[in-house]
PDB file of N, CA and C in Angstrom:
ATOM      1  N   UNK A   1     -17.214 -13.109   3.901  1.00  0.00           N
ATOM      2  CA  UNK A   1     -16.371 -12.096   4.497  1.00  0.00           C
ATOM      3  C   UNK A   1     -14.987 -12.144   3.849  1.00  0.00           C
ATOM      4  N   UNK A   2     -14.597 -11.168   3.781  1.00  0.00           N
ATOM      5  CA  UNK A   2     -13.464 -10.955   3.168  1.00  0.00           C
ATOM      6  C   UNK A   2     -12.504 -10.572   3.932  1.00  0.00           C
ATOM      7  N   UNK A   3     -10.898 -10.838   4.354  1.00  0.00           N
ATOM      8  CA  UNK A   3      -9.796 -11.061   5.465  1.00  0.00           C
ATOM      9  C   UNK A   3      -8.491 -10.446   4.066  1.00  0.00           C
ATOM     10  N   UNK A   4      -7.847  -9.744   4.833  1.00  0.00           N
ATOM     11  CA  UNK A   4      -6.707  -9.071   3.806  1.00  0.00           C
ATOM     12  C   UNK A   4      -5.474  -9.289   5.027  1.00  0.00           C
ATOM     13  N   UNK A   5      -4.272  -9.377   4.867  1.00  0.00           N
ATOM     14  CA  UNK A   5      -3.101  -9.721   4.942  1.00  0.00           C
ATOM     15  C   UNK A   5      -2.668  -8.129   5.945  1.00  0.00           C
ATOM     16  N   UNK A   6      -1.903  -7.984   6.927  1.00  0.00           N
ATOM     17  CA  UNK A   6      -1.760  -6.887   7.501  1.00  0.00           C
ATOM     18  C   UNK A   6      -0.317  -6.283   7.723  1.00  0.00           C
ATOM     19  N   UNK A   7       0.210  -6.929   6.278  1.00  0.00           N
ATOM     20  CA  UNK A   7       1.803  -6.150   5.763  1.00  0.00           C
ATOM     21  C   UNK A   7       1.458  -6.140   4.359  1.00  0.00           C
ATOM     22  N   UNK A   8       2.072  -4.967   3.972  1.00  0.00           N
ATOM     23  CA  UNK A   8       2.111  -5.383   1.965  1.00  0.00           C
ATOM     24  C   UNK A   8       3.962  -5.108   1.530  1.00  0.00           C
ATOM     25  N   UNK A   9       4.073  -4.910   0.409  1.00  0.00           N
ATOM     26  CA  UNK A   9       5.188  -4.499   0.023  1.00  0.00           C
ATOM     27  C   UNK A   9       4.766  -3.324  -0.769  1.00  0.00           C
ATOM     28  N   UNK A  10       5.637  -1.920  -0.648  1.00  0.00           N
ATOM     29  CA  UNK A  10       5.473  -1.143  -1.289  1.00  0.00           C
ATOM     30  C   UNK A  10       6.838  -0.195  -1.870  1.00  0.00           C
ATOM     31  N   UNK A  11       6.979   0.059  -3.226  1.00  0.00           N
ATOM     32  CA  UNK A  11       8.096   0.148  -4.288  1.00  0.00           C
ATOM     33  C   UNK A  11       7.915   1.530  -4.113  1.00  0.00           C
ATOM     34  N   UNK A  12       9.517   1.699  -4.684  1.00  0.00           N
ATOM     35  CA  UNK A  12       9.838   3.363  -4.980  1.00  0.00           C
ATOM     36  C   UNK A  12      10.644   2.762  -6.190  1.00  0.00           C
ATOM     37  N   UNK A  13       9.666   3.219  -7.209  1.00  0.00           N
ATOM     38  CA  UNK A  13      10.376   2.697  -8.699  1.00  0.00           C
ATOM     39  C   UNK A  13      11.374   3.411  -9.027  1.00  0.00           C
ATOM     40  N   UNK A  14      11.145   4.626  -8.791  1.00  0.00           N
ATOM     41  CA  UNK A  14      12.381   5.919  -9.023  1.00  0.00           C
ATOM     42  C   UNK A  14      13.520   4.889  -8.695  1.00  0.00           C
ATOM     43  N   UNK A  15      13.705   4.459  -7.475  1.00  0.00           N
ATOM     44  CA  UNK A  15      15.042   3.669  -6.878  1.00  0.00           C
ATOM     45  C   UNK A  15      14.712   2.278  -6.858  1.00  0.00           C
ATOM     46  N   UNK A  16      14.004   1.484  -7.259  1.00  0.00           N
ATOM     47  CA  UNK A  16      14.354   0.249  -7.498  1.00  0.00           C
ATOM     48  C   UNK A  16      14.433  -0.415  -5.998  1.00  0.00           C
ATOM     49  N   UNK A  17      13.397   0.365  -5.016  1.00  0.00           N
ATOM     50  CA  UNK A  17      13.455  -0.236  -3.689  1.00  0.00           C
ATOM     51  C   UNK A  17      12.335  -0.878  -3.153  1.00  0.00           C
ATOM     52  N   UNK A  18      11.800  -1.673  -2.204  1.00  0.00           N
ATOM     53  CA  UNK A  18      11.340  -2.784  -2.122  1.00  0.00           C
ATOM     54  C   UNK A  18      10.881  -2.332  -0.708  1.00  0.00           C
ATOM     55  N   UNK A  19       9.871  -1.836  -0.001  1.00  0.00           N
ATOM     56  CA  UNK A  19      10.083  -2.172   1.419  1.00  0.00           C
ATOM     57  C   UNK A  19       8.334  -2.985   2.380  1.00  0.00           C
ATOM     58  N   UNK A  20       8.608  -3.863   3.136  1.00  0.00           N
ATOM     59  CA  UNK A  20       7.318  -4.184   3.475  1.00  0.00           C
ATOM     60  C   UNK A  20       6.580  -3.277   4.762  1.00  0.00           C
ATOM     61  N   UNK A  21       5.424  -3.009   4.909  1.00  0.00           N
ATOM     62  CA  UNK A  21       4.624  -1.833   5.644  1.00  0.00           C
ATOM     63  C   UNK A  21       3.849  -2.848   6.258  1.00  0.00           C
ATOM     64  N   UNK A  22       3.146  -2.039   7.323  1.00  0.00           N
ATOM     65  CA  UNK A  22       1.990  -2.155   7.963  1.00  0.00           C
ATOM     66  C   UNK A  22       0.573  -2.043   7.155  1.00  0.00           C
ATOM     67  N   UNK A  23      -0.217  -2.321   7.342  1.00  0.00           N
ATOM     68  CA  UNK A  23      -1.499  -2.156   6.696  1.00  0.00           C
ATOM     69  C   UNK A  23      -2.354  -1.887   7.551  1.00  0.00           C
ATOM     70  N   UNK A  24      -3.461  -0.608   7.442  1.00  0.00           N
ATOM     71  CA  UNK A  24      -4.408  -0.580   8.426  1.00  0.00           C
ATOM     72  C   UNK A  24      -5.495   0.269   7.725  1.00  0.00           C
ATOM     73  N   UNK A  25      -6.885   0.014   8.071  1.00  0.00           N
ATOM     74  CA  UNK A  25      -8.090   0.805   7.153  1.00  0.00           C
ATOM     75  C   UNK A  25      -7.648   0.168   5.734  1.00  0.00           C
ATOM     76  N   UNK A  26      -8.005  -0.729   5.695  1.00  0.00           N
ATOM     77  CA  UNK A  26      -7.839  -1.079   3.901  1.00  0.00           C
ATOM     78  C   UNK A  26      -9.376  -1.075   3.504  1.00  0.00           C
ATOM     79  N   UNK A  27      -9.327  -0.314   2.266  1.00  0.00           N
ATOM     80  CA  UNK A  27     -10.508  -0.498   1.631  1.00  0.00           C
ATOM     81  C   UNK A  27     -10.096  -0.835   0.064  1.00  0.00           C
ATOM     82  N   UNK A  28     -10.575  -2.122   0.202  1.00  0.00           N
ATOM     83  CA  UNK A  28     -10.088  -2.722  -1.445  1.00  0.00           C
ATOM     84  C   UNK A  28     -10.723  -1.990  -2.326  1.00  0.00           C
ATOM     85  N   UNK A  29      -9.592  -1.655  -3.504  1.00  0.00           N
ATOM     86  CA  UNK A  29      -9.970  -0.469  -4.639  1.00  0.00           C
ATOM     87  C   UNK A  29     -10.278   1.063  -4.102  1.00  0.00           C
ATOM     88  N   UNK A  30     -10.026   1.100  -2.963  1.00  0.00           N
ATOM     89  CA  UNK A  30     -10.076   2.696  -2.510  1.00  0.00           C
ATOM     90  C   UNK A  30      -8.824   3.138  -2.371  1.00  0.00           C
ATOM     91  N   UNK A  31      -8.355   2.251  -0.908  1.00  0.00           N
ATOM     92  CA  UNK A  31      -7.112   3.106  -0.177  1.00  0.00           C
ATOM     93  C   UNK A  31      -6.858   2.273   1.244  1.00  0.00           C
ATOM     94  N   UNK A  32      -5.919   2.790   1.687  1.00  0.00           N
ATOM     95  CA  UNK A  32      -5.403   1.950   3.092  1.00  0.00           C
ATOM     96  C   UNK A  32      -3.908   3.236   3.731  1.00  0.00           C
ATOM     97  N   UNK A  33      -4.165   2.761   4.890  1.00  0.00           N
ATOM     98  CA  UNK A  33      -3.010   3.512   5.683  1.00  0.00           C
ATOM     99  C   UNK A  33      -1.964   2.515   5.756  1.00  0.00           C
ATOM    100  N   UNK A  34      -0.753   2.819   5.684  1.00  0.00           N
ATOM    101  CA  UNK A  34       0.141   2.210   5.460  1.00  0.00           C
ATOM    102  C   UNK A  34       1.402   2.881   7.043  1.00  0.00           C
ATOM    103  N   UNK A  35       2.333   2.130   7.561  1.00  0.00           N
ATOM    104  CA  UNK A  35       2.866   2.471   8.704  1.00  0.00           C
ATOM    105  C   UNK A  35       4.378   1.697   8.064  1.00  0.00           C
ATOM    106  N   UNK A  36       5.383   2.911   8.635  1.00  0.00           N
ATOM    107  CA  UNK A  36       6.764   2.107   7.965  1.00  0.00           C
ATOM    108  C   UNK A  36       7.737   2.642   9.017  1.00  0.00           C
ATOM    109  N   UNK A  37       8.516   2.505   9.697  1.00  0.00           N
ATOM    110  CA  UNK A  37       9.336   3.079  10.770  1.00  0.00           C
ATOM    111  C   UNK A  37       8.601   3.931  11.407  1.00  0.00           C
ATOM    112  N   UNK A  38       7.614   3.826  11.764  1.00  0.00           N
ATOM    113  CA  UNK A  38       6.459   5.025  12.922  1.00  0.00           C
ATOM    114  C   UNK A  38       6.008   6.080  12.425  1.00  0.00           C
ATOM    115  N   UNK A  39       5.952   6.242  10.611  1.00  0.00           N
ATOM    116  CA  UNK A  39       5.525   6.969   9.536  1.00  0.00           C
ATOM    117  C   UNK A  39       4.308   6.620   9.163  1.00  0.00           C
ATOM    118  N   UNK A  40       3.003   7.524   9.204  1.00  0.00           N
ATOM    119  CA  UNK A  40       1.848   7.010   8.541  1.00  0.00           C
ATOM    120  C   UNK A  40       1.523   7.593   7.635  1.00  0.00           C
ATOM    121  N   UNK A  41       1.181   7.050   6.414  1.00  0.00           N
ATOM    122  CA  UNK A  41       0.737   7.524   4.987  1.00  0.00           C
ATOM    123  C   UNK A  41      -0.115   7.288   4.282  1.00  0.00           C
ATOM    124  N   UNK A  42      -0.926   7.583   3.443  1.00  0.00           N
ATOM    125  CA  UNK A  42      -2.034   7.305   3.068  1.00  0.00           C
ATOM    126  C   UNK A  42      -1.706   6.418   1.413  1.00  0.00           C
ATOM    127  N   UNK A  43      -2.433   5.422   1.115  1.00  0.00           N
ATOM    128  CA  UNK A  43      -2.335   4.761  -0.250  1.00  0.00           C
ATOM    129  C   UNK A  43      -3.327   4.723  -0.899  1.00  0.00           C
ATOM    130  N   UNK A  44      -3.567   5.308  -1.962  1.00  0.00           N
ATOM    131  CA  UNK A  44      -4.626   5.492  -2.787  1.00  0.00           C
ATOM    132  C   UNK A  44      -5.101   4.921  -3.959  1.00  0.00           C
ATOM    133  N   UNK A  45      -5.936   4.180  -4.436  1.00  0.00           N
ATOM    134  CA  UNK A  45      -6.328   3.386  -5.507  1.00  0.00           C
ATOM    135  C   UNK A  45      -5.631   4.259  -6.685  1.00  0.00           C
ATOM    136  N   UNK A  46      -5.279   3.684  -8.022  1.00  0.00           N
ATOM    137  CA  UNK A  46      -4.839   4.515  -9.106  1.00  0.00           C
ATOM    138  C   UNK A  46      -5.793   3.497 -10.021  1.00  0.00           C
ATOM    139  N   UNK A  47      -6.923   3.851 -10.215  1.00  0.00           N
ATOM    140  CA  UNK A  47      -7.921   2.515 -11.442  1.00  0.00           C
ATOM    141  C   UNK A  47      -7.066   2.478 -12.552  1.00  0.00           C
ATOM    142  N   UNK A  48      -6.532   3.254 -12.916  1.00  0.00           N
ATOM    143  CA  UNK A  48      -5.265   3.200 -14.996  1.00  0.00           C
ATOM    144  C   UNK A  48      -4.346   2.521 -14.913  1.00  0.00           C
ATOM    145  N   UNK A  49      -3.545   2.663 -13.376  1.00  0.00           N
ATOM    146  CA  UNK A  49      -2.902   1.788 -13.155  1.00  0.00           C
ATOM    147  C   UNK A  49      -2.603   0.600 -12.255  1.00  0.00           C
ATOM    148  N   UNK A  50      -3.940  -0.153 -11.873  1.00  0.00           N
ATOM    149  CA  UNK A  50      -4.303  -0.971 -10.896  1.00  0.00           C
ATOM    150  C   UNK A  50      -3.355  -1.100  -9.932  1.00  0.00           C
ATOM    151  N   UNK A  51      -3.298   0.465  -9.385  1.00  0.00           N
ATOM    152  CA  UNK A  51      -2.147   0.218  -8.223  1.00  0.00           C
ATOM    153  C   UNK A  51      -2.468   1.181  -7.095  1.00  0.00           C
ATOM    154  N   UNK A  52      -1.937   0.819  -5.752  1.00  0.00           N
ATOM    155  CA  UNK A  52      -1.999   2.061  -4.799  1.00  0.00           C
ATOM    156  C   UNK A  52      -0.925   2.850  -4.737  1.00  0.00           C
ATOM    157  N   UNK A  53      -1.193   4.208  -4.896  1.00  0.00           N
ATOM    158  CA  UNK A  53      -0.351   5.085  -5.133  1.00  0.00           C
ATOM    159  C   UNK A  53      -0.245   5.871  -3.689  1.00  0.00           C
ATOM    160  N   UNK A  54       1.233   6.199  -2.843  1.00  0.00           N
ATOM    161  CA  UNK A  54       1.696   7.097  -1.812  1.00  0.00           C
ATOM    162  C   UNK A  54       2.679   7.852  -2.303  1.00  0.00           C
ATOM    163  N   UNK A  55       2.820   9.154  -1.235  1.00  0.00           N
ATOM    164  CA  UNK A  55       3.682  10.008  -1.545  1.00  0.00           C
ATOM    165  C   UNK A  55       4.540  10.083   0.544  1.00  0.00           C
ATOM    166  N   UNK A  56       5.648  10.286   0.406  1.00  0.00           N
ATOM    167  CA  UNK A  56       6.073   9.758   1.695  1.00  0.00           C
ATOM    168  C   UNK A  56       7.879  10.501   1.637  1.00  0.00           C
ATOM    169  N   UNK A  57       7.899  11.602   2.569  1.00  0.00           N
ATOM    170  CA  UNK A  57       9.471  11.993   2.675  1.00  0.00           C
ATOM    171  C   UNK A  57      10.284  12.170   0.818  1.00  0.00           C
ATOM    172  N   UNK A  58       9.188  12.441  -0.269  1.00  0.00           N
ATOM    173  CA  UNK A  58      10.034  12.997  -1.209  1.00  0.00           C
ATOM    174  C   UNK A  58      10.099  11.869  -2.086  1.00  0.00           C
ATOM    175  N   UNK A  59       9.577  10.666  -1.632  1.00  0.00           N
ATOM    176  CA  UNK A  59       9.336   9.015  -2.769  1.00  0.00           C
ATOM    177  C   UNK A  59       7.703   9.103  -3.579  1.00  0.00           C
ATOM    178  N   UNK A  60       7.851   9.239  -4.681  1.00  0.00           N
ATOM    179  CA  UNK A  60       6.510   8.435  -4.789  1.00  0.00           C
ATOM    180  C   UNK A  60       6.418   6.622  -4.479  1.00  0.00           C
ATOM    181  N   UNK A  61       5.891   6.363  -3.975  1.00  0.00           N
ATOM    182  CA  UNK A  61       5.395   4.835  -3.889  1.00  0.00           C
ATOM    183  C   UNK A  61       4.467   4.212  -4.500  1.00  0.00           C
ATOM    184  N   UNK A  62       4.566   2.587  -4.675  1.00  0.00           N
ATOM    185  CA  UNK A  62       3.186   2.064  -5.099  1.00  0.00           C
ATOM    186  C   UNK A  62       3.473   0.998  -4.545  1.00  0.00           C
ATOM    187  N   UNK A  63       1.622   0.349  -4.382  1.00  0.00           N
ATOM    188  CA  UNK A  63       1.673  -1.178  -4.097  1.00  0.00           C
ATOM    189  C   UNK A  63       1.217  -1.754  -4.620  1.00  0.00           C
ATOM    190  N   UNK A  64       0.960  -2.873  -4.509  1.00  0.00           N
ATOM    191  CA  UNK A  64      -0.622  -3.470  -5.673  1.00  0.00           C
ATOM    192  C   UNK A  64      -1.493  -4.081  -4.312  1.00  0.00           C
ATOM    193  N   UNK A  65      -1.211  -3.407  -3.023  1.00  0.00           N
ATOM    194  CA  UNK A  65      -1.846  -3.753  -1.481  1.00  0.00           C
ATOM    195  C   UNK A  65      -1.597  -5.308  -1.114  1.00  0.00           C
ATOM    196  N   UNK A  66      -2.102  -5.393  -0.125  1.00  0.00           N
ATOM    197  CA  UNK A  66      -2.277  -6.572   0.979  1.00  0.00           C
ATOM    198  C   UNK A  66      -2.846  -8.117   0.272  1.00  0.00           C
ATOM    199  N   UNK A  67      -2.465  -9.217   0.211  1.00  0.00           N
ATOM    200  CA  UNK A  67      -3.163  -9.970  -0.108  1.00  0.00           C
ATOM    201  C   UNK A  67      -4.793 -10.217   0.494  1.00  0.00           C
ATOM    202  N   UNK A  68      -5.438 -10.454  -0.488  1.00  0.00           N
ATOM    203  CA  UNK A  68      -7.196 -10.990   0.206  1.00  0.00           C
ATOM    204  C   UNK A  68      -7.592 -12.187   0.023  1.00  0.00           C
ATOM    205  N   UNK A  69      -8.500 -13.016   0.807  1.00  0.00           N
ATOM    206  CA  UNK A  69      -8.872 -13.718   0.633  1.00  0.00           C
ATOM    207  C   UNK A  69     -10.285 -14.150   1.561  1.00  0.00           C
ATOM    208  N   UNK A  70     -10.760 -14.858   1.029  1.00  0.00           N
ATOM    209  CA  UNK A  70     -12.232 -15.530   1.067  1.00  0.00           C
ATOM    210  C   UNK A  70     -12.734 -16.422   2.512  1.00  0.00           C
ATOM    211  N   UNK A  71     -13.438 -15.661   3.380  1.00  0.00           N
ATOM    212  CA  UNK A  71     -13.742 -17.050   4.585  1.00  0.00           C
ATOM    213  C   UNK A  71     -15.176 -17.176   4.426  1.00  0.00           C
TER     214      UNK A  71
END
């Protein structure tokens, strides 16, 4: 079974900003809902650029998601 972490950090490279989210519905290499001041958004696998990609109030975002690990 596989257990993932239920905050990530997710960047707005445009601005060089940093912020940590909620995590919820993660599907590794798909997508996950993400929650940030009572904002929900969707994060989407990018395979070219092994990253999750959001769009949120006019930011693009990315994460590289939630840590996982092995039980």
């Amino acid at each position: 079974m596989i257990k993932y972490e239920d905050k990530c950090t997710v960047s707005n490279e445009g601005r060089d900003m940093h912020v940590e989210v909620e995590v919820d519905n993660y599907r590794s290499g798909k997508s996950f809902t993400a929650y940030l001041a009572g904002t929900k958004f969707q994060m989407r696998y990018n395979q070219s650029r092994k990253l999750y990609e959001g769009y949120v109030a006019g930011m693009d975002l990315s994460s590289k998601g939630p840590k996982e690990w092995r039980i």
